[in-house]
C-alpha atoms as a PDB file:
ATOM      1  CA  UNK A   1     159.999 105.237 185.048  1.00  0.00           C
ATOM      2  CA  UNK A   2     161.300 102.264 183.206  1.00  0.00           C
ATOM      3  CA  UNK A   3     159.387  99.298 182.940  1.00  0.00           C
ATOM      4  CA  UNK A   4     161.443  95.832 183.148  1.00  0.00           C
ATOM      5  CA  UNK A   5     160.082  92.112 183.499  1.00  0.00           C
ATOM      6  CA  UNK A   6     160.565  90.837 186.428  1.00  0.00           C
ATOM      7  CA  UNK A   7     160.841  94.507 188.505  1.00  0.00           C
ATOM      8  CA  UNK A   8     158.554  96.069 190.544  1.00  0.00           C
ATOM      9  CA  UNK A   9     158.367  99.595 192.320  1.00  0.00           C
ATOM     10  CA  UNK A  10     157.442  99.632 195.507  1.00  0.00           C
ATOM     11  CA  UNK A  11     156.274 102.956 197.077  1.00  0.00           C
ATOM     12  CA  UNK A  12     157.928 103.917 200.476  1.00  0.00           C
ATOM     13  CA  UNK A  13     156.300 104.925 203.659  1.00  0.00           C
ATOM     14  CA  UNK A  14     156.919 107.475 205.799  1.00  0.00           C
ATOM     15  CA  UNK A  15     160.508 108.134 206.773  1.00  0.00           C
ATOM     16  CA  UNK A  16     162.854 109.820 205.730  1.00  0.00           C
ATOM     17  CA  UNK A  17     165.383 107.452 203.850  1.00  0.00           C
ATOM     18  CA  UNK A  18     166.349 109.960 200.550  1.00  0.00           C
ATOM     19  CA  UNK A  19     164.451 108.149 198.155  1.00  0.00           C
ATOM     20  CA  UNK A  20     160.502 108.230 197.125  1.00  0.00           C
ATOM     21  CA  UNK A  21     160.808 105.203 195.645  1.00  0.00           C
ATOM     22  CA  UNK A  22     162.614 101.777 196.004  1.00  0.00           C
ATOM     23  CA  UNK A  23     162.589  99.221 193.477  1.00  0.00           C
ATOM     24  CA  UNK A  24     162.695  95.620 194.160  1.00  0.00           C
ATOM     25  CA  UNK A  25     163.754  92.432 192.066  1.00  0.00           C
ATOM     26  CA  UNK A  26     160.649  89.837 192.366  1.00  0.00           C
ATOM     27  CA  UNK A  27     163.089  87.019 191.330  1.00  0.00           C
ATOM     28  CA  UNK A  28     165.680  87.553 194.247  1.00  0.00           C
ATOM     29  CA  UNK A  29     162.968  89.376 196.602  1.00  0.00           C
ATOM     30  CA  UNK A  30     166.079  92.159 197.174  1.00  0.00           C
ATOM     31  CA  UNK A  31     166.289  95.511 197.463  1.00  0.00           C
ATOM     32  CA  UNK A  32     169.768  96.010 196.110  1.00  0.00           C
ATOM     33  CA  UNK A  33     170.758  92.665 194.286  1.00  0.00           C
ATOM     34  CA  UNK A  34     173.664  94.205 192.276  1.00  0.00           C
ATOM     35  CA  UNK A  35     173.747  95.723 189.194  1.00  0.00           C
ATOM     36  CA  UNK A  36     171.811  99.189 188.919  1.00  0.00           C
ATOM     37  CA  UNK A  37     173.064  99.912 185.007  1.00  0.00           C
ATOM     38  CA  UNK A  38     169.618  99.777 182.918  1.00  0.00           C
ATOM     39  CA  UNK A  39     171.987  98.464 179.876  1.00  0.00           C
ATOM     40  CA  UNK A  40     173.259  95.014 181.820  1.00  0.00           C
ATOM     41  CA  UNK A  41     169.940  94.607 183.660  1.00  0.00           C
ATOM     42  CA  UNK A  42     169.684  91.262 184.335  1.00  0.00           C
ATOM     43  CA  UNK A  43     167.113  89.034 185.999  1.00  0.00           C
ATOM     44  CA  UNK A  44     168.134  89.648 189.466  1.00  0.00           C
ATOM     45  CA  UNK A  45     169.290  93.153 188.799  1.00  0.00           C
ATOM     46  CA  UNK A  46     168.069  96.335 190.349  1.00  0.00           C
ATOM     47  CA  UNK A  47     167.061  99.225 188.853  1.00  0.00           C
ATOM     48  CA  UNK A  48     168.228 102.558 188.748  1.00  0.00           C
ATOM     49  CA  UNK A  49     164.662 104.239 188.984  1.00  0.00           C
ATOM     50  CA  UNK A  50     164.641 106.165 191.755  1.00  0.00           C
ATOM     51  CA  UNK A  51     163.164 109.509 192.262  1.00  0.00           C
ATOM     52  CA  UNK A  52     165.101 111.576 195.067  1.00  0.00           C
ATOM     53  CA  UNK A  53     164.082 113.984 197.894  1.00  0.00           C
ATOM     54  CA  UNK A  54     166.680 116.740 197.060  1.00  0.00           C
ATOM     55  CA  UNK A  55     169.025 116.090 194.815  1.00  0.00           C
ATOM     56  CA  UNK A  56     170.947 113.198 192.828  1.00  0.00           C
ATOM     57  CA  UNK A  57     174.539 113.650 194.875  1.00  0.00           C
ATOM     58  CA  UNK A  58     175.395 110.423 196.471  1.00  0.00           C
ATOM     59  CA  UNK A  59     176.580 112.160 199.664  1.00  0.00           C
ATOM     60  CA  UNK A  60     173.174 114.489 199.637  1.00  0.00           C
ATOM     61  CA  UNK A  61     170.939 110.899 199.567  1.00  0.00           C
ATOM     62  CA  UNK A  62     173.524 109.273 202.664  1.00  0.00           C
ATOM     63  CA  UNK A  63     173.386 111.885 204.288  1.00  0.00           C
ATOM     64  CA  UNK A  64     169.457 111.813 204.335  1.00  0.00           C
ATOM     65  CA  UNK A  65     169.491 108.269 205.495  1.00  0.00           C
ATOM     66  CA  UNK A  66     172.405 108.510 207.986  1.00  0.00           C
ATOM     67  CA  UNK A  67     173.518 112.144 208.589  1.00  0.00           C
ATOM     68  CA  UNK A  68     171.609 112.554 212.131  1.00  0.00           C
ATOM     69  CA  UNK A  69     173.114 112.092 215.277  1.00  0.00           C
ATOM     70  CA  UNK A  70     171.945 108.776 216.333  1.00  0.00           C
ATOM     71  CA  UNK A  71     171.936 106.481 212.618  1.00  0.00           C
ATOM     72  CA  UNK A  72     175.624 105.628 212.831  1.00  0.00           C
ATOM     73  CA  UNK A  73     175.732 104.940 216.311  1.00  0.00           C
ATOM     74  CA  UNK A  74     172.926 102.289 216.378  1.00  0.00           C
ATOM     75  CA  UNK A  75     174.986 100.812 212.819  1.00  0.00           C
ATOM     76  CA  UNK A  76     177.830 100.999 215.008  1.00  0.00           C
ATOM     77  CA  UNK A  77     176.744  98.944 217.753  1.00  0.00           C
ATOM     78  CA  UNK A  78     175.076  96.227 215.426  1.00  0.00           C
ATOM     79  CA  UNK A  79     178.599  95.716 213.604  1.00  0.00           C
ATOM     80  CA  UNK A  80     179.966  95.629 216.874  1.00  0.00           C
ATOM     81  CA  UNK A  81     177.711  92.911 217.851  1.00  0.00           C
ATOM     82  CA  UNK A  82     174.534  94.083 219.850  1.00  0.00           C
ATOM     83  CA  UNK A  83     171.535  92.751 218.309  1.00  0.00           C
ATOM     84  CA  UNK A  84     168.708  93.313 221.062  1.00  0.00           C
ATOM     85  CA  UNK A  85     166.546  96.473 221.723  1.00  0.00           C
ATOM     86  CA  UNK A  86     168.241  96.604 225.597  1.00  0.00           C
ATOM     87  CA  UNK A  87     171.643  95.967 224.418  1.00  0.00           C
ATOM     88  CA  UNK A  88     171.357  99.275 222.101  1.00  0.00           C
ATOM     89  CA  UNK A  89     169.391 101.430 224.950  1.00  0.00           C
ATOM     90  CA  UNK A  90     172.548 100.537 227.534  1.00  0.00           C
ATOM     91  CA  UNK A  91     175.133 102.007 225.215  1.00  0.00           C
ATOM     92  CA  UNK A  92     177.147 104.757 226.644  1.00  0.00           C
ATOM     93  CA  UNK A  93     175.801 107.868 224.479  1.00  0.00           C
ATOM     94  CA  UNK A  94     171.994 106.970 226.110  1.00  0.00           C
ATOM     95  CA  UNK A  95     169.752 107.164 223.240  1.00  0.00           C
ATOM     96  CA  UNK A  96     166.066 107.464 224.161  1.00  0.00           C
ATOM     97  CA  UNK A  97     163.952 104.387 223.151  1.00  0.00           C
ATOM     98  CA  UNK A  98     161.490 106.451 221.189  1.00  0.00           C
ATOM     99  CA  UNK A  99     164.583 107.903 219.323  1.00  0.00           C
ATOM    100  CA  UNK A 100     165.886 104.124 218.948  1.00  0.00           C
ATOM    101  CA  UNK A 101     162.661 102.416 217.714  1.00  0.00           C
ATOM    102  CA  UNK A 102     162.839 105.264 215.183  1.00  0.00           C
ATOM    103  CA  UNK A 103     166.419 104.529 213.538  1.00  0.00           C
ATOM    104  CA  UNK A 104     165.995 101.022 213.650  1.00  0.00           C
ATOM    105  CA  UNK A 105     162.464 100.984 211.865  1.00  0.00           C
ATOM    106  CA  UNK A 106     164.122 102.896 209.771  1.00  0.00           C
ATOM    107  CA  UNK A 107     167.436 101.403 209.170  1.00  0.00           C
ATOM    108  CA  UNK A 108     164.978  98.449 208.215  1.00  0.00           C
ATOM    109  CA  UNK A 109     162.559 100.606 205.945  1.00  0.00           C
ATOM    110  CA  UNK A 110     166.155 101.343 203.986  1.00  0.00           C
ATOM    111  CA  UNK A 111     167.374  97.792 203.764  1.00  0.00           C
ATOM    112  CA  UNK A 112     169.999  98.064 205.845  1.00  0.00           C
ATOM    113  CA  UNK A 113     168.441  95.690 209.056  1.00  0.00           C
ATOM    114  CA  UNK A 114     166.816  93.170 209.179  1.00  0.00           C
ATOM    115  CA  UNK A 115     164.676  91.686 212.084  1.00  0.00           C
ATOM    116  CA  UNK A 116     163.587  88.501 213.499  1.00  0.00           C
ATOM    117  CA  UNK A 117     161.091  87.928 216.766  1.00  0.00           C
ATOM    118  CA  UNK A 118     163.609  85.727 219.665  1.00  0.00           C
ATOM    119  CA  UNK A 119     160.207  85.860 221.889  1.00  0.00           C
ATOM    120  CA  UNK A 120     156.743  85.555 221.196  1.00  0.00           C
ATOM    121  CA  UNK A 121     154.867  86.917 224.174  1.00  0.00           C
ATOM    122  CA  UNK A 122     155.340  89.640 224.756  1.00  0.00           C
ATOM    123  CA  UNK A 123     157.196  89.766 221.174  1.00  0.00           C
ATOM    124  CA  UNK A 124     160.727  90.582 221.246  1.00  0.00           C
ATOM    125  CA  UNK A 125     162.996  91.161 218.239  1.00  0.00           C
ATOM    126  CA  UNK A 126     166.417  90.746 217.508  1.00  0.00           C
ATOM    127  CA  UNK A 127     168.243  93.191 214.993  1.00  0.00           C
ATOM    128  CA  UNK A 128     170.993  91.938 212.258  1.00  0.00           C
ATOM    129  CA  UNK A 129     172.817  94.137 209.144  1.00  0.00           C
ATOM    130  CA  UNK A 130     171.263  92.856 205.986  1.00  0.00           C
ATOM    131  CA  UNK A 131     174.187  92.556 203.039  1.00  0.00           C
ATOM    132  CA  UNK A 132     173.672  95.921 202.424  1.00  0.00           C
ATOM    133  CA  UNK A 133     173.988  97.518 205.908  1.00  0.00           C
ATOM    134  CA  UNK A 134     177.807  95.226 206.521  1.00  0.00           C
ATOM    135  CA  UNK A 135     178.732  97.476 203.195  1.00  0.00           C
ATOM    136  CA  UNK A 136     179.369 100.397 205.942  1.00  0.00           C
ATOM    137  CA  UNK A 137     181.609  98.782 208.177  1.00  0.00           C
ATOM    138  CA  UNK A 138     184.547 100.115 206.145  1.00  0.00           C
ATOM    139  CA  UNK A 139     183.174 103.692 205.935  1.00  0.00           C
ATOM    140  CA  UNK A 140     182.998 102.917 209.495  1.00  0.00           C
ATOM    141  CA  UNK A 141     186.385 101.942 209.748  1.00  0.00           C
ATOM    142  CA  UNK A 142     187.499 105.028 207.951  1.00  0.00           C
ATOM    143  CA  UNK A 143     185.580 107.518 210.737  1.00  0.00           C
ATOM    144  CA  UNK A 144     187.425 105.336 212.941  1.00  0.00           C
ATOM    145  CA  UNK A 145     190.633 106.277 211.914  1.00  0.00           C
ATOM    146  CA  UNK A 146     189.940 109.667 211.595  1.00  0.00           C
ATOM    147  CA  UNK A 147     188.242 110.196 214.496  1.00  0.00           C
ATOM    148  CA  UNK A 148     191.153 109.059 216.475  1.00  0.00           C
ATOM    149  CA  UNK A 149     193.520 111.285 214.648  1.00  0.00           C
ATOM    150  CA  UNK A 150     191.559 114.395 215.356  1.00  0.00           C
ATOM    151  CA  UNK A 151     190.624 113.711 219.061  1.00  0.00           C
ATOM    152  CA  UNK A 152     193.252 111.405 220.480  1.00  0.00           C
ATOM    153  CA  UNK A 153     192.549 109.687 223.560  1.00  0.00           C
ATOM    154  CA  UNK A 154     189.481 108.254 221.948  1.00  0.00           C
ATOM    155  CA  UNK A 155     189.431 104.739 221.248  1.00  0.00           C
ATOM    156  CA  UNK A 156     187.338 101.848 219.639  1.00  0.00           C
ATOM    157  CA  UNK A 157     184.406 100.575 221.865  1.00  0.00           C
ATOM    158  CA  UNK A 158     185.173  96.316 222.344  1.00  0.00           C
ATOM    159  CA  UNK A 159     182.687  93.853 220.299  1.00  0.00           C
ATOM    160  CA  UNK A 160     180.102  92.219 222.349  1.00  0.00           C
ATOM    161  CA  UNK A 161     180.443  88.645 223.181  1.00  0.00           C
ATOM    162  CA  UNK A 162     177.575  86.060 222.843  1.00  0.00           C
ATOM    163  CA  UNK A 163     177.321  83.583 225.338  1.00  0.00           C
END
């Protein structure tokens, strides 16, 4: 592993997210602040020193993180606006909670959401993309499009409005 001022590895935990190891910037306190080329590291840069689960194919290490039947659809409904646990457990395809509690802990293990408590007792969260996780909206996009070209008659759920 390469060793660079300023960069630490942190271990992951349980999960399965394609990668045994995420490295984060202690300047910026990201996980992905940029720049992964060991040759233009910079202080808020991070590094490419990953080990992976199968294989070093981009698509092989998505597909790890997102390639089950439920990732995309709780992404989905966060880019199209829900943010709380009963908001995601009401949407049409009826994912269990169990099932939900495990994509989002580990949509946030990844990087890709973040969370923040709305109620203290008995604690409630609310659920946001991080910089990281808005970077799929236009793969998400793309599906779209596709998706509606292969089965027509399908269409593109409405964003949810905040009161």
């Amino acid at each position: 592993m390469h060793r660079i001022p300023g960069i630490t590895p942190y271990a992951r935990r349980g999960g399965r997210a394609g990668l045994s190891l995420i490295v984060l910037c202690q300047f910026c306190k990201s996980v992905d602040c940029g720049d992964s080329d060991l040759q233009n590291a910079s202080h808020c840069s991070m590094v490419s020193a990953m080990k992976f689960e199968r294989s070093s194919c981009p698509i092989t290490n998505v597909l790890d993180l997102l390639g089950d039947k439920w990732t995309l659809l709780v992404i989905r409904d966060l880019v199209l606006g829900k943010r709380r646990y009963q908001e995601f457990i009401e949407s049409p395809e009826e994912m269990a909670s169990n099932i939900l509690a495990d994509r989002l802990n580990k949509l946030q293990t990844a990087g890709l959401v973040s969370r923040r408590a709305y109620q203290q007792n008995p604690v409630r969260y609310e659920y946001s993309l991080t910089k990281r996780g808005k970077e799929l909206e236009p793969i998400l996009e793309a599906i779209i499009v596709w998706g509606k070209k292969q089965y027509p008659g399908t269409k593109k759920f409405p964003r949810v409005r905040r009161r």
